[in-house]
Protein backbone atom coordinates (compact mmCIF):
# COMPACT_ATOMS: atom_id res chain seq x y z
CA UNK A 1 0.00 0.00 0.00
CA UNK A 2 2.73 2.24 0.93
CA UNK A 3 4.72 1.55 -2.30
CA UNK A 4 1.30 2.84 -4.37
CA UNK A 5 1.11 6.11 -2.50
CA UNK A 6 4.79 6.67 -3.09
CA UNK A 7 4.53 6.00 -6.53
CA UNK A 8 1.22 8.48 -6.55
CA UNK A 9 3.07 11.08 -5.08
CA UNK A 10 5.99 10.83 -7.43
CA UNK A 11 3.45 10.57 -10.47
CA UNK A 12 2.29 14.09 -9.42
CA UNK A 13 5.52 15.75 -8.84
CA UNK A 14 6.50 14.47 -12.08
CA UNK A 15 3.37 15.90 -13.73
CA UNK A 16 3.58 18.98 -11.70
CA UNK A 17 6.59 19.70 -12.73
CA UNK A 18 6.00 18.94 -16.57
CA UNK A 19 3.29 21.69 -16.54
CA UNK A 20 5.51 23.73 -14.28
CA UNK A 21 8.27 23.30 -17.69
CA UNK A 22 5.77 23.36 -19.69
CA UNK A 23 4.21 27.03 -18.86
CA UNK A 24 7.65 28.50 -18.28
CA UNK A 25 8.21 27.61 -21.84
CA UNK A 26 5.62 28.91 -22.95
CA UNK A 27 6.17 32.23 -21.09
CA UNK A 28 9.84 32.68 -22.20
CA UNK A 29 8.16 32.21 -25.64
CA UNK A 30 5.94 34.72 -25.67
CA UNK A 31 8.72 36.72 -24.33
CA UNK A 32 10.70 35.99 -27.14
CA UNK A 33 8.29 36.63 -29.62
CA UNK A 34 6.97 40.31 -28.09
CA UNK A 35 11.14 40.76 -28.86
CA UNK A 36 11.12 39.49 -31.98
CA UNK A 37 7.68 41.77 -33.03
CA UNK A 38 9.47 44.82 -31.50
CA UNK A 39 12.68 44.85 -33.32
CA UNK A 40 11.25 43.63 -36.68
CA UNK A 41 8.70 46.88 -35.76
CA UNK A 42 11.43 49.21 -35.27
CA UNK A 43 13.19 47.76 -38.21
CA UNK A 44 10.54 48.47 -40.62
CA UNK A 45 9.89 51.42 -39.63
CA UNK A 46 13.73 52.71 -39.61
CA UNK A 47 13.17 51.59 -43.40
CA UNK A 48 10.61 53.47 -43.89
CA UNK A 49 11.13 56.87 -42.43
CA UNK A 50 14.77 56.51 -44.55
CA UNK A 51 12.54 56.29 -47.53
CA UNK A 52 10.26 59.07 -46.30
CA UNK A 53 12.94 61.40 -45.32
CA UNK A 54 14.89 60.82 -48.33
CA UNK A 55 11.80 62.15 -50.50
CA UNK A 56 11.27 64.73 -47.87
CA UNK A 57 14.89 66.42 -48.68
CA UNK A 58 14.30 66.15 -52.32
CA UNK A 59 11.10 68.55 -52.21
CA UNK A 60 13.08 71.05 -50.15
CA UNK A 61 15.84 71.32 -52.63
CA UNK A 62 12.65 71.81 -55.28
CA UNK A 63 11.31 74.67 -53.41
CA UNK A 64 11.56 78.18 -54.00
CA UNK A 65 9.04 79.31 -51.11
CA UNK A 66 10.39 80.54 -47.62
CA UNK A 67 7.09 80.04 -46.01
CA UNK A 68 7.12 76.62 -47.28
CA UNK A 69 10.51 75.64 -47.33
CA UNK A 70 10.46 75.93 -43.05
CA UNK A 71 7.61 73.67 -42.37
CA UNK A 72 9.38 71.23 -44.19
CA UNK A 73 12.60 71.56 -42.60
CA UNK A 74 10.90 70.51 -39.71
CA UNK A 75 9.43 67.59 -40.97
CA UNK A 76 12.58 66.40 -42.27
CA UNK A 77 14.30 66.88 -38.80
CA UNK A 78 11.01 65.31 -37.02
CA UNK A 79 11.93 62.25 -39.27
CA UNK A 80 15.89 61.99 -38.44
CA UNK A 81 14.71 62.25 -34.53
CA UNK A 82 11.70 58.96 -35.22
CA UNK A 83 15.11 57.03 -37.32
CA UNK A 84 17.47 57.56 -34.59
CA UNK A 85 14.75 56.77 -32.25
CA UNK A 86 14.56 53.44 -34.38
CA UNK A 87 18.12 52.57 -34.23
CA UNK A 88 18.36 52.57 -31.04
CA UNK A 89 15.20 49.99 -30.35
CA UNK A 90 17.64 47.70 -32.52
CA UNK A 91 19.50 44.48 -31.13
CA UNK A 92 22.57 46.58 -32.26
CA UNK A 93 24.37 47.39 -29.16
CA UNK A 94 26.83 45.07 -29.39
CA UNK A 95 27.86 45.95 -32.76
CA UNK A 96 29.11 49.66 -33.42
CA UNK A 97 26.54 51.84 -35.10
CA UNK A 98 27.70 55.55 -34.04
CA UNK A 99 28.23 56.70 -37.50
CA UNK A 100 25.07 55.92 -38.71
CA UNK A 101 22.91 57.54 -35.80
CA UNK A 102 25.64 60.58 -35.65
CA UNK A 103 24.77 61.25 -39.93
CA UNK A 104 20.97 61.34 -38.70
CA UNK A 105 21.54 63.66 -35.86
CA UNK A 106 23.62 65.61 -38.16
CA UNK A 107 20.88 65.97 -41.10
CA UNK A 108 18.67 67.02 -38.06
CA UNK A 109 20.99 69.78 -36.61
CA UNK A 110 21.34 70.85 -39.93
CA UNK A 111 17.64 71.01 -40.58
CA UNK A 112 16.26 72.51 -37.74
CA UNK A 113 19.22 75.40 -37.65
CA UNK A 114 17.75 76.41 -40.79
CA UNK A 115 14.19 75.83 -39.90
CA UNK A 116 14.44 78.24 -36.81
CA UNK A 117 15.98 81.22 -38.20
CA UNK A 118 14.14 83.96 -40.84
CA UNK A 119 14.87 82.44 -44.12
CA UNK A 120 13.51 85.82 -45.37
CA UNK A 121 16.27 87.42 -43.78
CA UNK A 122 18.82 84.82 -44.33
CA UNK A 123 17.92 82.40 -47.10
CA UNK A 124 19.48 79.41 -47.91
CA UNK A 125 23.49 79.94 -48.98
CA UNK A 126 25.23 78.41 -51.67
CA UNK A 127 27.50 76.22 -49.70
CA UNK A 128 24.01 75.27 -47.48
CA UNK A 129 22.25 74.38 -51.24
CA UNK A 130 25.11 72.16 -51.58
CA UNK A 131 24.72 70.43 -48.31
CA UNK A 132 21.77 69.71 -48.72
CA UNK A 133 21.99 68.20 -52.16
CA UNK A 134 24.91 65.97 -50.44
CA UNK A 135 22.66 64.74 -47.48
CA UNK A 136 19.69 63.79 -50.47
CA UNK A 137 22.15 61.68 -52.24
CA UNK A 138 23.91 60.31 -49.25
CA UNK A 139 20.33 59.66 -47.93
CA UNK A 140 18.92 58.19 -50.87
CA UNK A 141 22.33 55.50 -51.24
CA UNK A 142 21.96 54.87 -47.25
CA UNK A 143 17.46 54.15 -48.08
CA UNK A 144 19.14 51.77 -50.70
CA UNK A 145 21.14 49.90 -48.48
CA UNK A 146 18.67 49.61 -45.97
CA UNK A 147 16.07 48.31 -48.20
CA UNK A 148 18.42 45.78 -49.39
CA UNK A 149 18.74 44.46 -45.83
CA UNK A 150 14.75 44.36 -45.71
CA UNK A 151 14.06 42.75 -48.82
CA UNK A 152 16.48 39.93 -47.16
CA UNK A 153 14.63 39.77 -43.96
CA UNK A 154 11.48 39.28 -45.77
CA UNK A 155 12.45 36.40 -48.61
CA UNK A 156 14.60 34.60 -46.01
CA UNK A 157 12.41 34.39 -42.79
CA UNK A 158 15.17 36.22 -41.00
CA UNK A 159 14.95 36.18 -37.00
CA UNK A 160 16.15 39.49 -35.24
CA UNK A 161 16.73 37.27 -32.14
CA UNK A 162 19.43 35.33 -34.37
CA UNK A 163 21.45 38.35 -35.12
CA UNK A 164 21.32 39.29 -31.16
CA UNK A 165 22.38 36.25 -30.08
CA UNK A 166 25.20 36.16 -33.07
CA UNK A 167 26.18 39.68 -31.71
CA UNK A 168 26.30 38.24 -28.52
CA UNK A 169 28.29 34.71 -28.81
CA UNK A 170 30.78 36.11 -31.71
CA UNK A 171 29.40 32.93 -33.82
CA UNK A 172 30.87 32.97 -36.29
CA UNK A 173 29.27 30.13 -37.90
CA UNK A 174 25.77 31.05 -37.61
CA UNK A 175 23.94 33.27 -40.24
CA UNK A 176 24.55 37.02 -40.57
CA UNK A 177 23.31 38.07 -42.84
CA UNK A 178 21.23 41.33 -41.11
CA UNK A 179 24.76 41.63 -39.13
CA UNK A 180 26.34 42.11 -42.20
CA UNK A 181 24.02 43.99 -44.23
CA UNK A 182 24.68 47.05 -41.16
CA UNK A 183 28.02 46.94 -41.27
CA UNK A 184 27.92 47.44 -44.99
CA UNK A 185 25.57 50.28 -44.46
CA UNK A 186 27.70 51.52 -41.26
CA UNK A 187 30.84 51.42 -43.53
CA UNK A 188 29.10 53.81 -46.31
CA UNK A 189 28.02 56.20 -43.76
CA UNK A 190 31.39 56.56 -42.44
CA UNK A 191 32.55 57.43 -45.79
CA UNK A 192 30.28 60.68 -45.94
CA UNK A 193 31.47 61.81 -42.68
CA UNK A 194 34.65 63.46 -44.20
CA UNK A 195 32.83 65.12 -47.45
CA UNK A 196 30.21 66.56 -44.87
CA UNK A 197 33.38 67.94 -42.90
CA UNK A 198 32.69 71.71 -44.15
CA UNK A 199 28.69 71.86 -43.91
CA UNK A 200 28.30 73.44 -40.93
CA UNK A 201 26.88 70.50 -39.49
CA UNK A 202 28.49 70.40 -36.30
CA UNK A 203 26.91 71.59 -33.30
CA UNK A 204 29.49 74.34 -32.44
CA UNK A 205 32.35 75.07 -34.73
CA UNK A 206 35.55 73.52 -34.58
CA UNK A 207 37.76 76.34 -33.04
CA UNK A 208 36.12 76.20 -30.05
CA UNK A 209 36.93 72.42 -29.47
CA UNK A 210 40.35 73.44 -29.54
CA UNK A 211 41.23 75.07 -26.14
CA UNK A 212 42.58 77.78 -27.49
CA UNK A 213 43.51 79.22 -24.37
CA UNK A 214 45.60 76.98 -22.47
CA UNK A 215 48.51 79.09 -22.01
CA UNK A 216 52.00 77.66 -20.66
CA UNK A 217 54.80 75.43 -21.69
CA UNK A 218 53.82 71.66 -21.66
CA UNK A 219 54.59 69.61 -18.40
CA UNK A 220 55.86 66.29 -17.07
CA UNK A 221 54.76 63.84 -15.45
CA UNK A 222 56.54 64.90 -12.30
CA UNK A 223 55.61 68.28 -12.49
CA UNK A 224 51.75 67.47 -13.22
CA UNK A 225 52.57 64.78 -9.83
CA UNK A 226 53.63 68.28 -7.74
CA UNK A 227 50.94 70.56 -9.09
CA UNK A 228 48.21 67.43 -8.47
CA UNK A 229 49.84 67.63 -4.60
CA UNK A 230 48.68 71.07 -4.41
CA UNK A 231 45.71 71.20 -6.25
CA UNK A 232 44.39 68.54 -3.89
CA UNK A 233 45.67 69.53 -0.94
CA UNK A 234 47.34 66.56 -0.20
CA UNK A 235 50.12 65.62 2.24
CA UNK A 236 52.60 63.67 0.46
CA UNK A 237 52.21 62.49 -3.07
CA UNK A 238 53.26 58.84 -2.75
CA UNK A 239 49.50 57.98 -2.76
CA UNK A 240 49.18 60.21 -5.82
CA UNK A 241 48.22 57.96 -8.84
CA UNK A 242 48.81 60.33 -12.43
CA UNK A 243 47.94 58.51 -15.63
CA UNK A 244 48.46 60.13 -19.18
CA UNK A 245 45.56 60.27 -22.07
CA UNK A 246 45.97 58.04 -25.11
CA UNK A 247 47.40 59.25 -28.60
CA UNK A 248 44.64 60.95 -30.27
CA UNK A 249 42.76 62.43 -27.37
CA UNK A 250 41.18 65.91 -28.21
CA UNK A 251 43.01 67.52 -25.50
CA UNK A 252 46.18 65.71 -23.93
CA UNK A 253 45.76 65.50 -20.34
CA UNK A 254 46.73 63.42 -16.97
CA UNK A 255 44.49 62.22 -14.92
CA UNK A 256 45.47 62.20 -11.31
CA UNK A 257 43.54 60.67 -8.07
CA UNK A 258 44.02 60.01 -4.80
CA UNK A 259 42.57 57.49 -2.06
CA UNK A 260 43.26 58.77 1.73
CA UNK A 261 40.74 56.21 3.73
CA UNK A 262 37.00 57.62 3.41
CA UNK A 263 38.31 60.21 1.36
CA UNK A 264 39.29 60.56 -2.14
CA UNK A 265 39.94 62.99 -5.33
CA UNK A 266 40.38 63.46 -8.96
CA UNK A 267 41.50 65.64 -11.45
CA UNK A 268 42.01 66.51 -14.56
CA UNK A 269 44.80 68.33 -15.79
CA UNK A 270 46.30 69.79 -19.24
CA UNK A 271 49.72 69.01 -20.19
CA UNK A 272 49.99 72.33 -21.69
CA UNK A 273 50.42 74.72 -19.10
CA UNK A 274 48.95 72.43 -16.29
CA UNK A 275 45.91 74.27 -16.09
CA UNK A 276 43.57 72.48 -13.78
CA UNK A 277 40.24 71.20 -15.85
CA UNK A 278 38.13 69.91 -13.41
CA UNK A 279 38.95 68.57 -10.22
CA UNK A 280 36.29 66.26 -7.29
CA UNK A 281 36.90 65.58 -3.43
CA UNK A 282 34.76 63.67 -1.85
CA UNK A 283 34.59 64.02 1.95
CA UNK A 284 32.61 63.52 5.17
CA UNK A 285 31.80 67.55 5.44
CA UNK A 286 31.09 68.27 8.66
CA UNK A 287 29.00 71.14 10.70
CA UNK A 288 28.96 74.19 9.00
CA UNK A 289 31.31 76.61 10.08
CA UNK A 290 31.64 79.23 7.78
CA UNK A 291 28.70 81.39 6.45
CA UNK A 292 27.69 81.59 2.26
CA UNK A 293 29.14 84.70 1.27
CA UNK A 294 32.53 83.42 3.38
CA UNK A 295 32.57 80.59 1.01
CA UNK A 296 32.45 83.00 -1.61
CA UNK A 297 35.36 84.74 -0.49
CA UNK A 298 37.61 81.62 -0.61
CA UNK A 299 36.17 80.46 -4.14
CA UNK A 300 37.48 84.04 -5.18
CA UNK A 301 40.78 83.10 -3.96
CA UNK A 302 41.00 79.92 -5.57
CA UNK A 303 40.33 81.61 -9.16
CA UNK A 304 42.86 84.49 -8.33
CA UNK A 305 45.22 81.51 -7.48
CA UNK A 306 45.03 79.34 -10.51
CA UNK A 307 45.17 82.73 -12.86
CA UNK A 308 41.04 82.86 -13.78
CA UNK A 309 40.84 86.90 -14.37
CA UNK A 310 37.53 88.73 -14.76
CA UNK A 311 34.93 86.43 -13.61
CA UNK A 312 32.07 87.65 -11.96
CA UNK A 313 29.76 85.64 -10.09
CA UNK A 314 26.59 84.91 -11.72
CA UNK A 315 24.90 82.55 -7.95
CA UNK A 316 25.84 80.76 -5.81
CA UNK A 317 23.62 77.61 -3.59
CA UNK A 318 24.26 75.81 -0.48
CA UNK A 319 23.37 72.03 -0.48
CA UNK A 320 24.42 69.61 2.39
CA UNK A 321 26.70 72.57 3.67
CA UNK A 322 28.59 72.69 0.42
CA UNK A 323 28.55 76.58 -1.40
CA UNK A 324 28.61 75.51 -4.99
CA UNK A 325 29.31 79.00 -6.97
CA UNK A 326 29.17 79.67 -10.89
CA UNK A 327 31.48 82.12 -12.38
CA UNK A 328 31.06 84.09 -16.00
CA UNK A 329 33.63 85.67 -17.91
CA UNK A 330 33.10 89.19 -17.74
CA UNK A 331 34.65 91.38 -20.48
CA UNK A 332 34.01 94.89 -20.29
CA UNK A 333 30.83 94.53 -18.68
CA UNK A 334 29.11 91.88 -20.64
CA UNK A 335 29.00 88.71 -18.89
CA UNK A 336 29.89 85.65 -21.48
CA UNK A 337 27.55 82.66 -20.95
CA UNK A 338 30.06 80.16 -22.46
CA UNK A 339 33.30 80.74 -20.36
CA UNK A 340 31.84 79.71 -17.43
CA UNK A 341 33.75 78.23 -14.32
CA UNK A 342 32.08 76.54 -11.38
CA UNK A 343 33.76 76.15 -7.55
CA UNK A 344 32.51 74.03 -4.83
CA UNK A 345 33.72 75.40 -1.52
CA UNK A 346 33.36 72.98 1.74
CA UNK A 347 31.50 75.58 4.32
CA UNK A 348 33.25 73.36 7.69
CA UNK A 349 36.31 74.61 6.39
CA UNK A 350 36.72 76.43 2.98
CA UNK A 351 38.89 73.94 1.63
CA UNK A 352 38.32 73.14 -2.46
CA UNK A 353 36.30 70.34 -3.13
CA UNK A 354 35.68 70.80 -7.04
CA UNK A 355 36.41 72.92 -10.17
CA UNK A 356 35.21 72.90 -13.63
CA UNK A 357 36.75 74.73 -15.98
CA UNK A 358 36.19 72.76 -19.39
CA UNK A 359 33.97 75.43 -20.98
CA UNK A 360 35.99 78.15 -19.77
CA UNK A 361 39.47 76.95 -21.62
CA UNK A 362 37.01 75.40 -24.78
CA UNK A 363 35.54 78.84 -25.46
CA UNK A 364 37.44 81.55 -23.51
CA UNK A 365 39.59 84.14 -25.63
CA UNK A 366 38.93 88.05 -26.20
CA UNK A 367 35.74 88.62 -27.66
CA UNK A 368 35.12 91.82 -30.44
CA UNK A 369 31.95 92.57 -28.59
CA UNK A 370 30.00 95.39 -30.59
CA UNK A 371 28.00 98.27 -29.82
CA UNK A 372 24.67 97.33 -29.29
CA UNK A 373 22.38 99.04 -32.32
CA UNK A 374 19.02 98.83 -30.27
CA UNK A 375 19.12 101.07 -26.33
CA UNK A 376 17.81 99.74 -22.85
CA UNK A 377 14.68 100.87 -23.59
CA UNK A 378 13.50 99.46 -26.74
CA UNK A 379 15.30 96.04 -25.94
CA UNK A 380 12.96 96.28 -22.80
CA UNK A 381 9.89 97.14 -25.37
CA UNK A 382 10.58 93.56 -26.21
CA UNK A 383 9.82 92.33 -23.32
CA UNK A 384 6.14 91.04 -22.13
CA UNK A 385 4.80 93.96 -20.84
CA UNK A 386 2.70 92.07 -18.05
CA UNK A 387 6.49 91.03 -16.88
CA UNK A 388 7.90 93.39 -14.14
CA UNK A 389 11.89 93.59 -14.92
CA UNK A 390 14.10 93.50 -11.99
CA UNK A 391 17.81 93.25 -13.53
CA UNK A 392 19.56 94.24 -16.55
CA UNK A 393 22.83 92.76 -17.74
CA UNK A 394 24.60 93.06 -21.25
CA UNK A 395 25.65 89.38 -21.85
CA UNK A 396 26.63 87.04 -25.10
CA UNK A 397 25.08 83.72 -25.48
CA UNK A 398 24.34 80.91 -27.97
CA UNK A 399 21.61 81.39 -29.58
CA UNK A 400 19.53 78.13 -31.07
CA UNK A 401 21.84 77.72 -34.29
CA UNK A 402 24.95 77.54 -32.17
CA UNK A 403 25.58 81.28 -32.85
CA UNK A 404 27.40 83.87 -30.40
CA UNK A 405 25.01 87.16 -30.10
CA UNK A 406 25.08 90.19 -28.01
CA UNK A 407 21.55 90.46 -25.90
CA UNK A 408 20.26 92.35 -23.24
CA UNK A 409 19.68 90.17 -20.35
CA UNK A 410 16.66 90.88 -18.27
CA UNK A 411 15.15 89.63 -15.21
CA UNK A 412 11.65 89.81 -14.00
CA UNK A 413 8.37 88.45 -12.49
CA UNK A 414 5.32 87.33 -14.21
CA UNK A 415 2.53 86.63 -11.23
CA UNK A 416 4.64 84.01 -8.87
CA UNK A 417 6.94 82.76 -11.66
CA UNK A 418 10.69 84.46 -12.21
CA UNK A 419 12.00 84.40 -15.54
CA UNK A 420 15.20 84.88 -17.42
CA UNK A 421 14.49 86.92 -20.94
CA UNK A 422 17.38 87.57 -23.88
CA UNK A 423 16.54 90.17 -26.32
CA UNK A 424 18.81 90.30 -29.43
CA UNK A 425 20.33 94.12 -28.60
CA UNK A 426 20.99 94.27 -32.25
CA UNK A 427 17.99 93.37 -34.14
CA UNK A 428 15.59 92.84 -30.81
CA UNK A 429 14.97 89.35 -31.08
CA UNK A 430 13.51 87.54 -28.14
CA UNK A 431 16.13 84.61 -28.13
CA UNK A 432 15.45 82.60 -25.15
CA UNK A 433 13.06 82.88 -22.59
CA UNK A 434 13.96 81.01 -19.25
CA UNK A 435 11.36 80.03 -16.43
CA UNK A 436 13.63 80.26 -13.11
CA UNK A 437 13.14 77.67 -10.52
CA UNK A 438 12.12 78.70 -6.91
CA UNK A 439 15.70 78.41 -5.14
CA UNK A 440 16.33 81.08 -2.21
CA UNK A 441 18.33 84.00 -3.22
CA UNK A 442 21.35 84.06 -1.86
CA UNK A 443 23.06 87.40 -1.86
CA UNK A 444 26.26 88.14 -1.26
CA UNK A 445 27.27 91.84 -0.63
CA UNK A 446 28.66 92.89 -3.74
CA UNK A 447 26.50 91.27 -6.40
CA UNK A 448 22.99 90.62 -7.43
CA UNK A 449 21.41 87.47 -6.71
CA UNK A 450 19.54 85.34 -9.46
CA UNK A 451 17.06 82.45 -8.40
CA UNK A 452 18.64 79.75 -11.11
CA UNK A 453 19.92 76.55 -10.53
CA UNK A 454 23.49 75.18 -11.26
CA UNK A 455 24.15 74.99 -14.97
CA UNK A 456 27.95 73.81 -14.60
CA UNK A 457 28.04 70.73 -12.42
CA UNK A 458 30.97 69.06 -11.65
């Protein structure tokens, strides 16, 4: 009797766990083929918004209207945004695709430069007529490419859940023919990078990727090793570990860090001049001892110390008893947006705890700021008049096409909301229109507070 029961009970395990096996198959199934429908989806339609935009960029180089020529530049960058949106729902991760999806954000920025400024005031140029016939062709041989990859998909049964797990294992041996249909379109994409060099494609232009202002003679290893002592206030620089960037880096550079028990730094410095380019300590901060505006004080000190002339404080925060201050560029009065340095300043102490000065050395050099052609006044005529203007500054800024332009900087209140408004003081365009967040003001005593939160964070 007993041996029946046993044999019973195993009879149910074993069927129990059959339909245990069997639903988990069929969950990991439908799994599989909700994966399957999604890539194949997001192929297909990558396909088909390459055809669409292709067409789309040959009926802009047709047209002759300005009102109409806008709308569509706007369509065609709507499209690049829904393809790169598509690429990147593809099982392609594995497999390097950055040339492709950086030629679609490039058509985009391209398009929607042009789409946003008065193309009755500054039509189309000759060497932006020829960009855009480029990006038609180069679009309509990368639509061909594509379509031969489909057309495979579709009269071989192709699975996109082979090509991830081919991506995945390196097999060699298995079928790849999707894997190697990209490549072959990654590999003509990368050819039109170079002819597409000049277009104006970019999102800023090349000088100012250059760090044109790092000043100095180039330094050692040993001397970067002494500066990296002082710049992070530390002891003895046995612990100091310095490493050098790679050959072909954008800007040559060590990197040196530190580990001191709970606390620890890094920095980056250039090896010409050994100008400090950002720098991070993290330590327990303890009760604050020191008030804001102190901290301010000391973060002065530090930019006097490392040779940062004319900045001017644009606010300054407290979090966790940390002041964290931004600094502008100020030449002659105007305050320049892009040469921006920001100092964190421990308020137990007023030691340095961090320093970024990337966009300060990428974009800092003497400026030929004009004279603006439009006064206070009718720059503040601009202005929403239900808006009640409490500060004025002159300042440059980048305007949406990447562009530097002089503005008038106001201030002001619109019921319980703060806002930060450019006006073009040249032509009296309204630029950009910021809505402030509600941080306190904090005011130190020799400059005007703004409520704005960090821009430059380290």
């Amino acid at each position: 009797m007993l041996r029946w029961i046993l044999i019973g009970v195993l009879a149910v395990g074993v069927a129990g766990t059959a339909f245990w096996g069997y639903q988990e198959h069929q969950e990991k199934n439908a799994i599989l083929i909700q994966a399957e429908n999604n890539y194949q989806r997001a192929f297909h339609e990558l396909s088909y918004h390459m055809d669409i935009l292709h067409d789309k960029i040959g009926t802009a180089l047709a047209m002759n209207s300005k009102e109409s020529l806008s709308p569509q530049m706007i369509e065609i960058w709507r499209l690049t945004s829904e393809a790169v949106s598509n690429v990147g729902q593809l099982p392609l991760t594995l497999m390097p695709f950055n040339k492709t999806e950086e030629f679609l954000s490039n058509i985009g920025d391209f398009t929607y430069r042009t789409a946003v400024r008065d193309l009755n005031q500054k039509p189309l140029s000759d060497k932006e007529m020829s960009t855009l016939e480029s990006l038609y062709e180069q679009s309509g041989e990368l639509k061909n490419e594509l379509r031969k990859v489909q057309n495979t998909v579709l009269d071989e049964d192709l699975r996109w859940m082979d090509v991830q797990l081919a991506l995945a294992t390196q097999d060699e041996q298995t079928d790849n023919t999707i894997v190697d249909g990209f490549k072959t379109v990654e590999k003509k994409v990368e050819g039109y990078a170079e002819s597409n060099v000049d277009s104006a494609l970019t999102g800023t232009s090349s000088k100012e990727h250059k760090y044109e202002n790092l000043s100095g003679e180039k330094i050692n290893k040993k001397e970067a090793k002494k500066k990296g002592k002082e710049l992070l206030n530390v002891n003895g620089s046995d612990n100091l570990t310095v490493t050098e960037s790679g050959k072909g880096a954008n800007l040559p550079i060590y990197s040196i860090s530190y580990q001191n028990g709970d606390e620890n730094g890094y920095m980056d410095m250039s090896k010409q001049g050994g100008h400090p380019l950002t720098l991070l300590i993290n330590r327990d901060v303890k009760e604050k001892n020191i008030s804001l505006n102190e901290g301010l004080e000391k973060a002065k000190e530090y930019l006097e110390k490392y040779d940062f002339d004319q900045m001017a404080l644009f606010q300054s925060n407290q979090f966790d008893n940390v002041g964290v201050y931004s600094f502008l560029y100020n030449q002659d009065g105007t305050r320049v947006y892009s040469d921006a340095i920001e100092v964190k300043v421990a308020l137990d102490n007023g030691d340095l705890l961090g320093l970024t000065a990337r966009n300060y050395f990428m974009n800092h050099k003497e400026r030929d700021i004009p004279e603006p052609e439009l006064s206070s006044e009718e720059a503040r005529e601009k202005v929403n008049p239900d808006v009640t203007i409490n500060e004025e500054h002159m300042a440059v800024i980048d305007n949406d096409v990447g562009e530097e332009v002089l503005v008038y900087e106001f201030l002001g209140v619109l019921g319980n909301e703060t806002y930060r408004i450019f006006i073009n003081a040249m032509d009296g365009t309204e630029e950009k229109v910021e809505k402030l967040d509600g941080t306190e003001i904090n005011f130190a005593s020799n400059f005007k507070g703004s409520i704005m939160p960090s821009l430059f964070y380290i």
